[in-house]
C-alpha atoms as a PDB file:
ATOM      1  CA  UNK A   1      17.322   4.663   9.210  1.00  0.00           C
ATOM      2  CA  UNK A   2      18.300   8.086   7.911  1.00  0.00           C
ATOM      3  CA  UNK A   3      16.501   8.810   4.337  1.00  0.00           C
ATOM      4  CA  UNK A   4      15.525   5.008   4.280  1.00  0.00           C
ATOM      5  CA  UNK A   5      11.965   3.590   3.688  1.00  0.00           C
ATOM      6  CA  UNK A   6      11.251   2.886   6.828  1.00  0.00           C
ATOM      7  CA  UNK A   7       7.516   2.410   7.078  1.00  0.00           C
ATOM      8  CA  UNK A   8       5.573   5.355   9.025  1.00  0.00           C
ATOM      9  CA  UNK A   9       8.355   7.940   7.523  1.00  0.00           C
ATOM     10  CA  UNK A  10       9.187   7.558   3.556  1.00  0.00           C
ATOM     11  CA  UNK A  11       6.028   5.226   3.482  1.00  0.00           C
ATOM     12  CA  UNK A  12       3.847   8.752   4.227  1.00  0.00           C
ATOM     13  CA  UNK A  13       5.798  10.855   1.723  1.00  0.00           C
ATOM     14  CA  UNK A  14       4.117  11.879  -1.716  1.00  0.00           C
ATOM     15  CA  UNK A  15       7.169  10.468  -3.740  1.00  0.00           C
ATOM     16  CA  UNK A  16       6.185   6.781  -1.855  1.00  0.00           C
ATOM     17  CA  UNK A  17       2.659   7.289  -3.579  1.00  0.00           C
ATOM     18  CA  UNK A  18       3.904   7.832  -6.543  1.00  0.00           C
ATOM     19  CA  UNK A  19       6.331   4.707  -6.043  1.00  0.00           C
ATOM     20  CA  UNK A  20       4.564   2.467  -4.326  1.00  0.00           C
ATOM     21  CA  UNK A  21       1.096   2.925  -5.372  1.00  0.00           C
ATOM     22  CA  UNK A  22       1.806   4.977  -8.991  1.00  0.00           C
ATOM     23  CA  UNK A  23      -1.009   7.717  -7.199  1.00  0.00           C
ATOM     24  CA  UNK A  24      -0.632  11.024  -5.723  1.00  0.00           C
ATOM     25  CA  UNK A  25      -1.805  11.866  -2.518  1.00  0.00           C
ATOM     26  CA  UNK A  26      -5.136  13.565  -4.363  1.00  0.00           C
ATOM     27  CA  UNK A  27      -5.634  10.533  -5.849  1.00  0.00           C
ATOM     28  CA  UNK A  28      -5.813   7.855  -2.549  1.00  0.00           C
ATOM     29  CA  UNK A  29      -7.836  10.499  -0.804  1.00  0.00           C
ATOM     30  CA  UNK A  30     -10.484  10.900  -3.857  1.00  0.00           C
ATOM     31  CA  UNK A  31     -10.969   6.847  -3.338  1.00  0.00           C
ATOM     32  CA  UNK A  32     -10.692   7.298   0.672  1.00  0.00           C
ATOM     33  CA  UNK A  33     -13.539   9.129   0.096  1.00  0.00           C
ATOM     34  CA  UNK A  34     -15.665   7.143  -2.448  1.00  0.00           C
ATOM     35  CA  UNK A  35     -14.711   3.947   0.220  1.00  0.00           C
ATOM     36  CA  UNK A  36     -15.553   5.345   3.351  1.00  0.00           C
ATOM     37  CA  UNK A  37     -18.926   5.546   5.263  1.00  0.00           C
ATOM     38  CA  UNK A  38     -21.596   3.417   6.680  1.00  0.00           C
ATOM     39  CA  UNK A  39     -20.249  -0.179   5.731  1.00  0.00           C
ATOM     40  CA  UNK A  40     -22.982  -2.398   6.305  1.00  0.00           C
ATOM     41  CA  UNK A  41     -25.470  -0.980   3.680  1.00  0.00           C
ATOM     42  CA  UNK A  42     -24.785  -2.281   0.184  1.00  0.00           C
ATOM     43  CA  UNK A  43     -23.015  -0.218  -2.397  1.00  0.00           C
ATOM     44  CA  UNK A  44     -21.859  -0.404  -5.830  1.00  0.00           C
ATOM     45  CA  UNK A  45     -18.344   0.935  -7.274  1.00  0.00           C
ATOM     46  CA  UNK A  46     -17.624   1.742 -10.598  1.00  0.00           C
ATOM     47  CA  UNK A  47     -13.804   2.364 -10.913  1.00  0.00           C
ATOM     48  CA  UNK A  48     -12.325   3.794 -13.918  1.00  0.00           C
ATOM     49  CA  UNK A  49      -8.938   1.674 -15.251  1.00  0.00           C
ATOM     50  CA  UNK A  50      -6.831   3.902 -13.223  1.00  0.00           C
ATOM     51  CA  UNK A  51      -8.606   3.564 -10.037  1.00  0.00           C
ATOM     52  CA  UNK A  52      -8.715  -0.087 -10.225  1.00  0.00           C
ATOM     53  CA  UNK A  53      -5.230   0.002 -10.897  1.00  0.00           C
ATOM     54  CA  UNK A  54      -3.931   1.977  -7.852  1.00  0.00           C
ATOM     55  CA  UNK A  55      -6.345  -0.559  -5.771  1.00  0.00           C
ATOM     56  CA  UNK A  56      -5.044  -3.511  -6.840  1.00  0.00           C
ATOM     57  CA  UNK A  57      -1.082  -2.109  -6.772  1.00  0.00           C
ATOM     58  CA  UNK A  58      -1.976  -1.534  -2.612  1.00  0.00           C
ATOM     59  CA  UNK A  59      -2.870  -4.847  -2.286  1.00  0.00           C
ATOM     60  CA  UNK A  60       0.085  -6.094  -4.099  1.00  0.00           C
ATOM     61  CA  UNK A  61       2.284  -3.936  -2.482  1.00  0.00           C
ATOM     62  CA  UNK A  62       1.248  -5.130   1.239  1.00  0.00           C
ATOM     63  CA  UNK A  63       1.368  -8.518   0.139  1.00  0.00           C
ATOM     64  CA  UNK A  64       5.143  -8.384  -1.235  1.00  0.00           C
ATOM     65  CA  UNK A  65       6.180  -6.563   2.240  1.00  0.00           C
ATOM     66  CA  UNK A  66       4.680  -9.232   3.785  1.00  0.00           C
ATOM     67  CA  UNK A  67       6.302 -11.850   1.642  1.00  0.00           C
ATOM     68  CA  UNK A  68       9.151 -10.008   2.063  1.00  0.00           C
ATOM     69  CA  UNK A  69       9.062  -9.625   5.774  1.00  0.00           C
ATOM     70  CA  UNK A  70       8.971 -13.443   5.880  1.00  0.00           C
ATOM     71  CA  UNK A  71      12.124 -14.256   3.804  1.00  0.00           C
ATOM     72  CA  UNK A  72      14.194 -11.957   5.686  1.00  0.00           C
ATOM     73  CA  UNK A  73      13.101 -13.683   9.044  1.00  0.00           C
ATOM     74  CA  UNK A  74      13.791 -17.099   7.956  1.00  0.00           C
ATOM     75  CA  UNK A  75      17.001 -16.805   6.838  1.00  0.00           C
ATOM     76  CA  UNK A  76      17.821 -14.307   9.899  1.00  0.00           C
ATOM     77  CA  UNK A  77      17.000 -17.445  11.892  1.00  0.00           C
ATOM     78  CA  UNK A  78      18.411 -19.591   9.633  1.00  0.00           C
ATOM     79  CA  UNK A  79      21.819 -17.914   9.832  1.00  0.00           C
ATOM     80  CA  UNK A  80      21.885 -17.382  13.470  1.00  0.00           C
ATOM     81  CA  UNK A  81      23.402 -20.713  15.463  1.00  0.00           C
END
């Protein structure tokens, strides 16, 4: 898919941050960072508006693809016969 979305390629690209998440590269590796490490000791997060925003946009986001992925199956195999 020449200059298409196609996930592993535009998904990876700066301008997709900005799209898809509203966050510049920077920005997802500054909360990489805070998020990563030893996972089974207990921590506490305090996220500024932004942060929380970016978060909760990711989550969206791989939800609708998912939702989306879905719809475009079922009516593939609803249309083939």
């Amino acid at each position: 898919m020449k200059g298409g979305c196609r996930r592993g390629v535009w998904a990876s690209t700066d301008e997709a941050l900005v799209v898809q998440l509203g966050a510049d590269r920077e920005e997802v590796r500054r909360l990489h960072d805070r998020f990563k490490g030893n996972r089974k000791t207990p921590r506490e997060f305090t996220l500024t508006a932004r942060e929380l925003h970016v978060i909760q946009t990711s989550f969206f986001r791989e939800n609708f693809d998912a939702m989306a992925l879905s719809i475009v199956t079922a009516v593939s195999e609803g249309t083939v016969s």
